[in-house]
C-alpha atoms as a PDB file:
ATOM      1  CA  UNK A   1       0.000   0.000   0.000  1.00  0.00           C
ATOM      2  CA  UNK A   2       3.146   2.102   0.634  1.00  0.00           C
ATOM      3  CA  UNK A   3       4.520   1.871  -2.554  1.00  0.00           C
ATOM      4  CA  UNK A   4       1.381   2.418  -4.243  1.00  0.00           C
ATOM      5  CA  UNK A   5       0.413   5.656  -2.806  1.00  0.00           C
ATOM      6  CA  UNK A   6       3.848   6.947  -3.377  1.00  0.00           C
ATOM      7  CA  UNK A   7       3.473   6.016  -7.130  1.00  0.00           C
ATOM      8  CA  UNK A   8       0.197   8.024  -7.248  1.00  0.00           C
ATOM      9  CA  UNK A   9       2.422  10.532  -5.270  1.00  0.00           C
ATOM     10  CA  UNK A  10       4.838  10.499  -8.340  1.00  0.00           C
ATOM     11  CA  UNK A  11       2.317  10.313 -11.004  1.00  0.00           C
ATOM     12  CA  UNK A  12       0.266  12.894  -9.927  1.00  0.00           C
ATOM     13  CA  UNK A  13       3.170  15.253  -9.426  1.00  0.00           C
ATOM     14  CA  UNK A  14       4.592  14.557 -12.929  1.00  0.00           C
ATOM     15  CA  UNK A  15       1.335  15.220 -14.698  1.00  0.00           C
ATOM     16  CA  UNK A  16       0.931  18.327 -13.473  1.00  0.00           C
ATOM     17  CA  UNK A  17      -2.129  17.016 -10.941  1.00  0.00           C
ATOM     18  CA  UNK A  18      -3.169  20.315  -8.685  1.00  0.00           C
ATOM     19  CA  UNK A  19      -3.748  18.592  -5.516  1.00  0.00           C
ATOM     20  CA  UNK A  20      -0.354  16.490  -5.752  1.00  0.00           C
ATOM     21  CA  UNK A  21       1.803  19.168  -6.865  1.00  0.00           C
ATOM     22  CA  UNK A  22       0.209  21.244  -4.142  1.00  0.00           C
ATOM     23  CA  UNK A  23       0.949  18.881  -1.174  1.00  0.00           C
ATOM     24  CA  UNK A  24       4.131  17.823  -2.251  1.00  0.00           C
ATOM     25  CA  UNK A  25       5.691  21.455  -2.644  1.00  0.00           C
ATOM     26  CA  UNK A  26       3.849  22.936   0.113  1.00  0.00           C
ATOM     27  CA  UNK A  27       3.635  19.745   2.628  1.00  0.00           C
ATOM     28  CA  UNK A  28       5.910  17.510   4.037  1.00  0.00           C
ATOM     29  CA  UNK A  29       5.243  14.140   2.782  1.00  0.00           C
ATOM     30  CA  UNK A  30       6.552  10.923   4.826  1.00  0.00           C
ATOM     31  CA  UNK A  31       6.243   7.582   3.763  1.00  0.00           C
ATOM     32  CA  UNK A  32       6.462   4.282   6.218  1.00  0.00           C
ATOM     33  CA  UNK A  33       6.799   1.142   5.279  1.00  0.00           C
ATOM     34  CA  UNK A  34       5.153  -1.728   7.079  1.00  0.00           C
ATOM     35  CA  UNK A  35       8.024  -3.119   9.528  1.00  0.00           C
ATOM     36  CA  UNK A  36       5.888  -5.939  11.686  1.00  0.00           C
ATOM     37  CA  UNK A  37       4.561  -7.868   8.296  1.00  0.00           C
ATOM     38  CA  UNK A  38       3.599 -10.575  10.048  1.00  0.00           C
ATOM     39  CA  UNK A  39       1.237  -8.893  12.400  1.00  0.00           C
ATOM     40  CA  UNK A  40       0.318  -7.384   9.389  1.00  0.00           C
ATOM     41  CA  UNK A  41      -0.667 -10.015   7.452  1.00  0.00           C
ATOM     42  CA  UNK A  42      -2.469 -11.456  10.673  1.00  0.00           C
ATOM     43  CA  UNK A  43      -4.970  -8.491  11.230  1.00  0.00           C
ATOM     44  CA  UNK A  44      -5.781  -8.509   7.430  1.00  0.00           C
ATOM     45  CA  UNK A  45      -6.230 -11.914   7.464  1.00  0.00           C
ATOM     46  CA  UNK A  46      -8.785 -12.093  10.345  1.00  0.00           C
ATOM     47  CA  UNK A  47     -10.427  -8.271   8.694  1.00  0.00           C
ATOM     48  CA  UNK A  48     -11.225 -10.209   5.567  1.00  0.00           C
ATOM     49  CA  UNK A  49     -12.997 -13.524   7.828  1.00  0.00           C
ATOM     50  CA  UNK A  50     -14.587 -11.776  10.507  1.00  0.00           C
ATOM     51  CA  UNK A  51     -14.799  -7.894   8.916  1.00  0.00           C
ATOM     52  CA  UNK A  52     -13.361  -6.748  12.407  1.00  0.00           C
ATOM     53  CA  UNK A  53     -10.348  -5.094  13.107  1.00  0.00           C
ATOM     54  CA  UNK A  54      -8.150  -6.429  15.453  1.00  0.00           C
ATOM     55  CA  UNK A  55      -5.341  -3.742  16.963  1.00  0.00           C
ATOM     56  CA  UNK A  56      -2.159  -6.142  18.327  1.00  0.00           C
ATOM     57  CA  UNK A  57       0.600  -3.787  18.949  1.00  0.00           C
ATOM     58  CA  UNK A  58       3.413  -6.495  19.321  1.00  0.00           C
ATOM     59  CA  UNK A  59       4.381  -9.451  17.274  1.00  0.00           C
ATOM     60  CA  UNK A  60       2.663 -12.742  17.850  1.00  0.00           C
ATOM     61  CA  UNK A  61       5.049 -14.617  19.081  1.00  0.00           C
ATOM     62  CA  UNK A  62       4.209 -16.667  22.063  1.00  0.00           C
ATOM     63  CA  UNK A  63       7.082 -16.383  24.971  1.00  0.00           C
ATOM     64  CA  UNK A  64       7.319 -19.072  27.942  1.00  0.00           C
ATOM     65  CA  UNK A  65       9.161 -16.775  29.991  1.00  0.00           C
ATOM     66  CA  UNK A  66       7.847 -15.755  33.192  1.00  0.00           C
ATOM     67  CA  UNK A  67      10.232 -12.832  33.415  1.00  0.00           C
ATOM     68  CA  UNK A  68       9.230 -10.785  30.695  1.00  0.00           C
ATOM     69  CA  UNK A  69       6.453  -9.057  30.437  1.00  0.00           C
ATOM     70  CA  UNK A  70       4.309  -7.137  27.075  1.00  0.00           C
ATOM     71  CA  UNK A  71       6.255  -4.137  26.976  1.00  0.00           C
ATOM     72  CA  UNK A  72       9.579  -6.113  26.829  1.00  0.00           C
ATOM     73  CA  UNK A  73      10.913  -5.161  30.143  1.00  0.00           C
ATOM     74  CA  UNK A  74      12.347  -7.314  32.769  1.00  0.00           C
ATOM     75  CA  UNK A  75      11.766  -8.333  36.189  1.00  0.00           C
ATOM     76  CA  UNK A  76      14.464  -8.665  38.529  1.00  0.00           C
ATOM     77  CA  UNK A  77      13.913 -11.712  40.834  1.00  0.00           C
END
């Protein structure tokens, strides 16, 4: 989806397109690329079966350790 906004970014701009020319010379445009794909590819998967979105703001892996908690931090025993 990233790279296909920027193309219509690109396009947009080289034609001559008002509202792109406008944003890009007068705005500051950033674009992010997904870096967690396979959470990603989870939420869209269960969007498309259920057509609810599902917010996980980790990765999916499942941890056995009892020291670690969500955020990533540690506990001192």
């Amino acid at each position: 989806m990233c790279i296909y906004i920027m193309n219509r970014f690109i396009y947009g701009y080289v034609n001559k397109d008002s509202a792109y020319t406008y944003l890009l010379e007068n705005r500051e445009v950033w674009f992010i690329p997904i870096i967690n794909v396979d959470t990603y590819t989870y939420i869209e998967t269960i969007y498309k079966t259920t057509n609810q979105m599902v917010f996980l703001r980790k990765n999916r892996r499942s941890d056995n350790f009892t020291n670690v908690n969500v955020c990533g931090t540690f506990f001192v025993f």
